[in-house]
N, C-alpha and C. Protein backbone atom coordinates (compact mmCIF):
# COMPACT_ATOMS: atom_id res chain seq x y z
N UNK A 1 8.68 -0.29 27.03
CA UNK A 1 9.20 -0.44 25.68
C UNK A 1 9.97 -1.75 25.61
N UNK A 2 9.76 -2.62 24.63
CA UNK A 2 10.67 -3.84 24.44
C UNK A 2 11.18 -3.42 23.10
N UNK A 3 12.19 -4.46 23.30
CA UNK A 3 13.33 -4.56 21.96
C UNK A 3 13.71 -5.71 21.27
N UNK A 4 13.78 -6.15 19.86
CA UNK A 4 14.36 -7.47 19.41
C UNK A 4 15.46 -7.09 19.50
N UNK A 5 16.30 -8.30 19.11
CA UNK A 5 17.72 -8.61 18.49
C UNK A 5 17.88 -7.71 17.27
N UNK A 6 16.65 -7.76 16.39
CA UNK A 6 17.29 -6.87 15.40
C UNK A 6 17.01 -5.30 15.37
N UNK A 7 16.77 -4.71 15.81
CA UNK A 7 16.75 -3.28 16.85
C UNK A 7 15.25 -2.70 16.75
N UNK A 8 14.31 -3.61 16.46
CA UNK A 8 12.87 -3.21 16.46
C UNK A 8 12.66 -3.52 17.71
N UNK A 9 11.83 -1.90 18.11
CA UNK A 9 11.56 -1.38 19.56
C UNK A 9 9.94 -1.47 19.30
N UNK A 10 8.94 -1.88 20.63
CA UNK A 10 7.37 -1.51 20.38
C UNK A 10 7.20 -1.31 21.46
N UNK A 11 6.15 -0.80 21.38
CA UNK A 11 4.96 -1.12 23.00
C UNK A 11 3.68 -1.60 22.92
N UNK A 12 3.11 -2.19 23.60
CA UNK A 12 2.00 -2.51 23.76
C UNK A 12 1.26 -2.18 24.15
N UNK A 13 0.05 -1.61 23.47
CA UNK A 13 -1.10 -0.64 23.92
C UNK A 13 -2.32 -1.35 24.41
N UNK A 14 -2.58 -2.66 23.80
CA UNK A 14 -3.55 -3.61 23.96
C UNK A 14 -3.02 -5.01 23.37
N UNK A 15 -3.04 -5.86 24.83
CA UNK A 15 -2.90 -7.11 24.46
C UNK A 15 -4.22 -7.35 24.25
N UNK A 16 -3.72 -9.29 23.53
CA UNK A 16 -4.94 -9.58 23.16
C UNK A 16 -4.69 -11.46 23.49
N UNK A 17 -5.61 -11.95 23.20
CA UNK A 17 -5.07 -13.96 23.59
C UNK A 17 -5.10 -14.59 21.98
N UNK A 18 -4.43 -15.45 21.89
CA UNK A 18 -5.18 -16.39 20.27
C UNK A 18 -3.85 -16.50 20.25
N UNK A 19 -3.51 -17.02 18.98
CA UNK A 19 -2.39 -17.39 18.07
C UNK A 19 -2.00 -15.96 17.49
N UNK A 20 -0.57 -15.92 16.82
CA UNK A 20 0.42 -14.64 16.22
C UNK A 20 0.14 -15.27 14.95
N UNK A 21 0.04 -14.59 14.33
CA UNK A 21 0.44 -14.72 12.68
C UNK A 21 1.74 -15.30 12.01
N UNK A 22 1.87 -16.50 11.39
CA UNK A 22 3.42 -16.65 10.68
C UNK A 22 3.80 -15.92 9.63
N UNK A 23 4.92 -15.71 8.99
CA UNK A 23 5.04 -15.39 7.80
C UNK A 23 4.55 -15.25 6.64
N UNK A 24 3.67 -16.79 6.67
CA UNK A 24 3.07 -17.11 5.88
C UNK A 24 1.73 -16.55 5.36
N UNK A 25 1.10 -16.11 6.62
CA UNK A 25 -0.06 -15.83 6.85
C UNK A 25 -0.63 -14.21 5.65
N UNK A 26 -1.83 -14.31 5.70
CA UNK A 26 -2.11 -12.91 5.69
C UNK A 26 -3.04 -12.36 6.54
N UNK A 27 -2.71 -11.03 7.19
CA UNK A 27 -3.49 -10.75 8.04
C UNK A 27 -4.41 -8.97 7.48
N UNK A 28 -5.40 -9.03 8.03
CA UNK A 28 -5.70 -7.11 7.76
C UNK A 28 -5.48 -6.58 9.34
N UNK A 29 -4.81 -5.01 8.86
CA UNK A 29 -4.96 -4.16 9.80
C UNK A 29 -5.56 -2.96 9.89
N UNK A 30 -4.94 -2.24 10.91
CA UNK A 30 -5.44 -0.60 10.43
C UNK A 30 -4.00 -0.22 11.18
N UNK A 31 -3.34 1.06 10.62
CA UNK A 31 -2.30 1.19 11.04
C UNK A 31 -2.38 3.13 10.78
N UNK A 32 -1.48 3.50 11.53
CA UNK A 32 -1.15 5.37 11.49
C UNK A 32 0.40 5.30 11.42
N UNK A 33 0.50 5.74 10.26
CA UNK A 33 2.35 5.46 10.21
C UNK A 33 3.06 7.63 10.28
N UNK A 34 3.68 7.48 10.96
CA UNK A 34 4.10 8.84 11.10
C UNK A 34 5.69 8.73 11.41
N UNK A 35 6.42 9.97 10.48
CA UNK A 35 7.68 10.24 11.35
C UNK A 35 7.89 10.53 12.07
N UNK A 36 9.50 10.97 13.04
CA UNK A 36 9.81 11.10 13.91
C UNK A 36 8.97 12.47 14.72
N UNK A 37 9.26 13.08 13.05
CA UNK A 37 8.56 14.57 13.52
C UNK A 37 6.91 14.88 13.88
N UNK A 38 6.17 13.56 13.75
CA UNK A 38 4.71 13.35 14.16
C UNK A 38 3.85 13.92 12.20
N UNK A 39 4.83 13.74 11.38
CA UNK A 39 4.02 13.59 10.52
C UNK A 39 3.57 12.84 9.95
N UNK A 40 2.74 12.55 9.31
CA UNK A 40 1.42 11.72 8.73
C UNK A 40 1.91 11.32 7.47
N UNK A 41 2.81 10.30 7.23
CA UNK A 41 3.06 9.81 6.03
C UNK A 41 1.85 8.42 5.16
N UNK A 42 1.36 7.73 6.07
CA UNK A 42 0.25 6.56 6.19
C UNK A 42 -0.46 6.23 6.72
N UNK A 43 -1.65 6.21 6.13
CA UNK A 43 -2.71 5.66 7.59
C UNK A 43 -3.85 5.37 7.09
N UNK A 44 -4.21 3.94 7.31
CA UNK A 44 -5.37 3.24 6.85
C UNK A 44 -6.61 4.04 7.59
N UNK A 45 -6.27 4.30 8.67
CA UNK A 45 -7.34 4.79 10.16
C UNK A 45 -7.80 6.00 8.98
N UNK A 46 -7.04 6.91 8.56
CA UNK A 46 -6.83 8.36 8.48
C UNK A 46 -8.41 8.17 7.03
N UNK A 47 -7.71 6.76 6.20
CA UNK A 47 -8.94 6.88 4.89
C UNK A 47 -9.91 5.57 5.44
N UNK A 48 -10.26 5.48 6.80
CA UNK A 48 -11.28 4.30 7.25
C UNK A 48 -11.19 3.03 6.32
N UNK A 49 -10.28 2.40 5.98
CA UNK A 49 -9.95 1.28 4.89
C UNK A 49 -8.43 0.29 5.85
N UNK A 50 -9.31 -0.86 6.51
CA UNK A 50 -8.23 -2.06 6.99
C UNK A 50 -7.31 -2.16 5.75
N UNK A 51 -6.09 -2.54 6.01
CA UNK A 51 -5.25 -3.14 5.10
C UNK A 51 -5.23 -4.45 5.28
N UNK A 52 -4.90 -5.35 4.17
CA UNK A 52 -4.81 -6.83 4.20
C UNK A 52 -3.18 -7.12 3.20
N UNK A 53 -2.58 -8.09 3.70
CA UNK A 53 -1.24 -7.79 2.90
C UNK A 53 -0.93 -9.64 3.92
N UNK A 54 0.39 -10.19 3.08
CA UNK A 54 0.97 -11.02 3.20
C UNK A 54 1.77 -10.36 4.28
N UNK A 55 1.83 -10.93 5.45
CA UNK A 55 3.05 -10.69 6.61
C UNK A 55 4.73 -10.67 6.06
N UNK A 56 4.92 -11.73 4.61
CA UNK A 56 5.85 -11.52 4.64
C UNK A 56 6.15 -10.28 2.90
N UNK A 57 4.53 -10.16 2.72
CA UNK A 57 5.01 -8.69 1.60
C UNK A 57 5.05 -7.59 2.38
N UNK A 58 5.85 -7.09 3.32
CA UNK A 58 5.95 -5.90 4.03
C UNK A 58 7.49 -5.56 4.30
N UNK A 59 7.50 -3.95 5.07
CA UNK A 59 9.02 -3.81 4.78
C UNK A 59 9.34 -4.58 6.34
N UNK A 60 10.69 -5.30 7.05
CA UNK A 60 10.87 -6.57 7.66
C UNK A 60 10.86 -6.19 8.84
N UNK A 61 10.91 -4.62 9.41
CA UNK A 61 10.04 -4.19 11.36
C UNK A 61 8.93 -4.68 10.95
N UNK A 62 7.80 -4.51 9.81
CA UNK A 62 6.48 -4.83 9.73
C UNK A 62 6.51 -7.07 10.19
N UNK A 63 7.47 -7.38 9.11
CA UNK A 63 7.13 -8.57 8.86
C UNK A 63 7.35 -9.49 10.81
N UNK A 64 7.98 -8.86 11.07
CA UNK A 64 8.67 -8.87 12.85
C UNK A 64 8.02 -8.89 13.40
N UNK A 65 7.49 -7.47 13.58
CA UNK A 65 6.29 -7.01 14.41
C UNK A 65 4.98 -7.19 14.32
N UNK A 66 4.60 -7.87 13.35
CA UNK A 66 3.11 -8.52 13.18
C UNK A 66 3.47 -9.84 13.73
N UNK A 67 3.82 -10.58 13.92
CA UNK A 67 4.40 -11.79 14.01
C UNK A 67 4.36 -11.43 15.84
N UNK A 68 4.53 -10.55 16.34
CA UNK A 68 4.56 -10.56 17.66
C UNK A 68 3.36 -10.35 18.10
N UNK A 69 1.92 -10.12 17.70
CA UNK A 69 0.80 -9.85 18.06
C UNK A 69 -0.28 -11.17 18.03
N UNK A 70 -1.22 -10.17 18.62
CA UNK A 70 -2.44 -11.09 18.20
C UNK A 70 -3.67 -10.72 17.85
N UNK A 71 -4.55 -11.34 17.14
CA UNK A 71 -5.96 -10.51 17.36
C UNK A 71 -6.43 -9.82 17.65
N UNK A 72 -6.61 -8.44 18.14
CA UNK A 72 -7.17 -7.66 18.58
C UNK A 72 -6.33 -6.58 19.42
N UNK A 73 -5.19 -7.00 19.27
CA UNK A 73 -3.58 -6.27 19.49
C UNK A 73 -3.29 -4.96 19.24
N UNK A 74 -2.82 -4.32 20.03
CA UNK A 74 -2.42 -2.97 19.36
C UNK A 74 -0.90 -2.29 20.13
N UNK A 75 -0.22 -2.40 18.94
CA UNK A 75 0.97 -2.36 19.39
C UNK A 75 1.51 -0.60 18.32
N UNK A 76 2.88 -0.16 19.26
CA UNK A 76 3.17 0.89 18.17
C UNK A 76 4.94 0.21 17.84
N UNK A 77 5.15 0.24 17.05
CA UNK A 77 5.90 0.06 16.10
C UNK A 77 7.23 1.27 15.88
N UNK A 78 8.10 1.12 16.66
CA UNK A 78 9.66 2.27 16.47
C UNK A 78 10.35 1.61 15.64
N UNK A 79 10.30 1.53 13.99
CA UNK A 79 11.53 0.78 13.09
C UNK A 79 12.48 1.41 12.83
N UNK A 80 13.60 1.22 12.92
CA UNK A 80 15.04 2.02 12.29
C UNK A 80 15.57 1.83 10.75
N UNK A 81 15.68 2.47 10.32
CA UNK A 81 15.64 2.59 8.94
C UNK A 81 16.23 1.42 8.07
N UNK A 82 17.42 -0.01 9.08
CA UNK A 82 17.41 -0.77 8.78
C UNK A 82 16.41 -1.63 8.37
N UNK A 83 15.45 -1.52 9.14
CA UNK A 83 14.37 -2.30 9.09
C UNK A 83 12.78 -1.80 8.15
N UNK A 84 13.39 -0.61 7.82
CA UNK A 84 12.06 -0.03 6.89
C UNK A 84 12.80 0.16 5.43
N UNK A 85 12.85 1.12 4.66
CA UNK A 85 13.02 2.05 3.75
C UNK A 85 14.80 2.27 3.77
N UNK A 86 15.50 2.29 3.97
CA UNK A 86 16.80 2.46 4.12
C UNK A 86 17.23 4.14 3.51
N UNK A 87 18.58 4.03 2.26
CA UNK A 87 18.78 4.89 1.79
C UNK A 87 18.11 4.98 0.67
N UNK A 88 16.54 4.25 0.31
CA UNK A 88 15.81 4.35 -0.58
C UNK A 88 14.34 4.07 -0.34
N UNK A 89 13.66 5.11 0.14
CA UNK A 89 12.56 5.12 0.42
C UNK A 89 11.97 6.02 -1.01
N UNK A 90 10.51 5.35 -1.65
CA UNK A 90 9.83 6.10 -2.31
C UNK A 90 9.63 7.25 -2.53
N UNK A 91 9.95 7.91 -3.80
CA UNK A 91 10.14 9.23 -3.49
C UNK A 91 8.98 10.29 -3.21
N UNK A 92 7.93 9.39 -3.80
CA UNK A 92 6.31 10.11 -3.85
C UNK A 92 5.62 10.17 -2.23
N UNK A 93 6.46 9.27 -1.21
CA UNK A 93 6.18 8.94 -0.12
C UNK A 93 6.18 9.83 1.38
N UNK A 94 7.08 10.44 1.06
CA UNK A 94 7.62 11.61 1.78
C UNK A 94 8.34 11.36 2.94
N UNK A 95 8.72 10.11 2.93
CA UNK A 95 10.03 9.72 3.61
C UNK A 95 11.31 10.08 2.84
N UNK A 96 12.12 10.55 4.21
CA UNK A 96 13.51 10.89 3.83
C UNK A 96 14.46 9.46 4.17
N UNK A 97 15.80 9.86 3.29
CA UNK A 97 16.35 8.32 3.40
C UNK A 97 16.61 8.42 5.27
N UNK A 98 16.94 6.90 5.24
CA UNK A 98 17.45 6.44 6.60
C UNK A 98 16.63 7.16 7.59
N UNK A 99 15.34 7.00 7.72
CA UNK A 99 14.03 7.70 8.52
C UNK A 99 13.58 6.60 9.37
N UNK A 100 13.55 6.85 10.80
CA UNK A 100 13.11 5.92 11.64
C UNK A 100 11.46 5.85 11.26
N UNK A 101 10.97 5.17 11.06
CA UNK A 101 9.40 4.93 11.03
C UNK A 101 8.79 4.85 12.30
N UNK A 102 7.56 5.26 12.63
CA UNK A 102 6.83 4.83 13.65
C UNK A 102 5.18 4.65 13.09
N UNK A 103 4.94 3.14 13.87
CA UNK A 103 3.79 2.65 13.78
C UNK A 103 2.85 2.53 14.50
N UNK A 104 1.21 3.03 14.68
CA UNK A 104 0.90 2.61 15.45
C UNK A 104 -0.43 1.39 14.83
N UNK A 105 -0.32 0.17 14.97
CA UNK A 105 -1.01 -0.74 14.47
C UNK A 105 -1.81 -1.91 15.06
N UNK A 106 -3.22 -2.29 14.86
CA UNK A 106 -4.14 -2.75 15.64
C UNK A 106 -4.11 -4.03 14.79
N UNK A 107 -4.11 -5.34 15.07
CA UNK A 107 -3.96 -6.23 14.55
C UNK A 107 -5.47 -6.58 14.17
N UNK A 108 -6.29 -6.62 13.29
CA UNK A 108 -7.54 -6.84 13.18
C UNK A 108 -7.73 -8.42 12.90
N UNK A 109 -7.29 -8.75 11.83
CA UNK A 109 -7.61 -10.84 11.95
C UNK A 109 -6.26 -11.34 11.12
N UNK A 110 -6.41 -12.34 11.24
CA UNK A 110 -5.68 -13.20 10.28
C UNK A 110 -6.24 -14.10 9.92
N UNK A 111 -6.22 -14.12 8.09
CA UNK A 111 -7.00 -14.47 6.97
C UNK A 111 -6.85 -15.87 6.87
């Protein structure tokens, strides 16, 4: 398990070689987002549909943690609620406030 400075924890399931994505970038993924409790709040995998999104339109463990990968990468993603959704997560979403997120996300390309 590694850790940033700003308390986003991952692991690495599959490295990969190439260049990381900047901020700037947009990249697609496929990702399984679940709470603590192993429930199924998101998941591209779950409706077979990559996501594509601006690295920096995401909540800022995402914008972090893409930024640490590469191509063909698959990393899982422990965000602390600083870093996701806070005391205001969507209510249709089924996150509760201040909910650690967990990600597990395969870096597919950058656009």
């Amino acid at each position: 398990m590694h850790s940033t400075e700003s308390g986003l924890q991952y692991e690495v399931i599959r490295a990969a070689e190439g260049d990381s994505p900047k901020s700037t970038d947009t990249v697609t993924v496929h990702y399984h987002g679940t709470l603590i409790d192993g429930t199924v709040f998101d998941s591209s995998v779950e409706r077979d549909s990559p996501a594509s999104f601006g690295v920096h339109q995401v909540i800022p463990g995402w914008t972090e943690g893409i930024q640490l990968m590469k191509p063909g990468s698959k990393f899982v993603f422990y965000i602390p609620h600083e870093l996701a959704y806070g005391p205001n997560p969507n209510p249709r979403s089924g996150i509760k406030p201040y909910s650690l997120l967990i990600f597990e996300v395969e870096l597919l390309e950058i656009l």
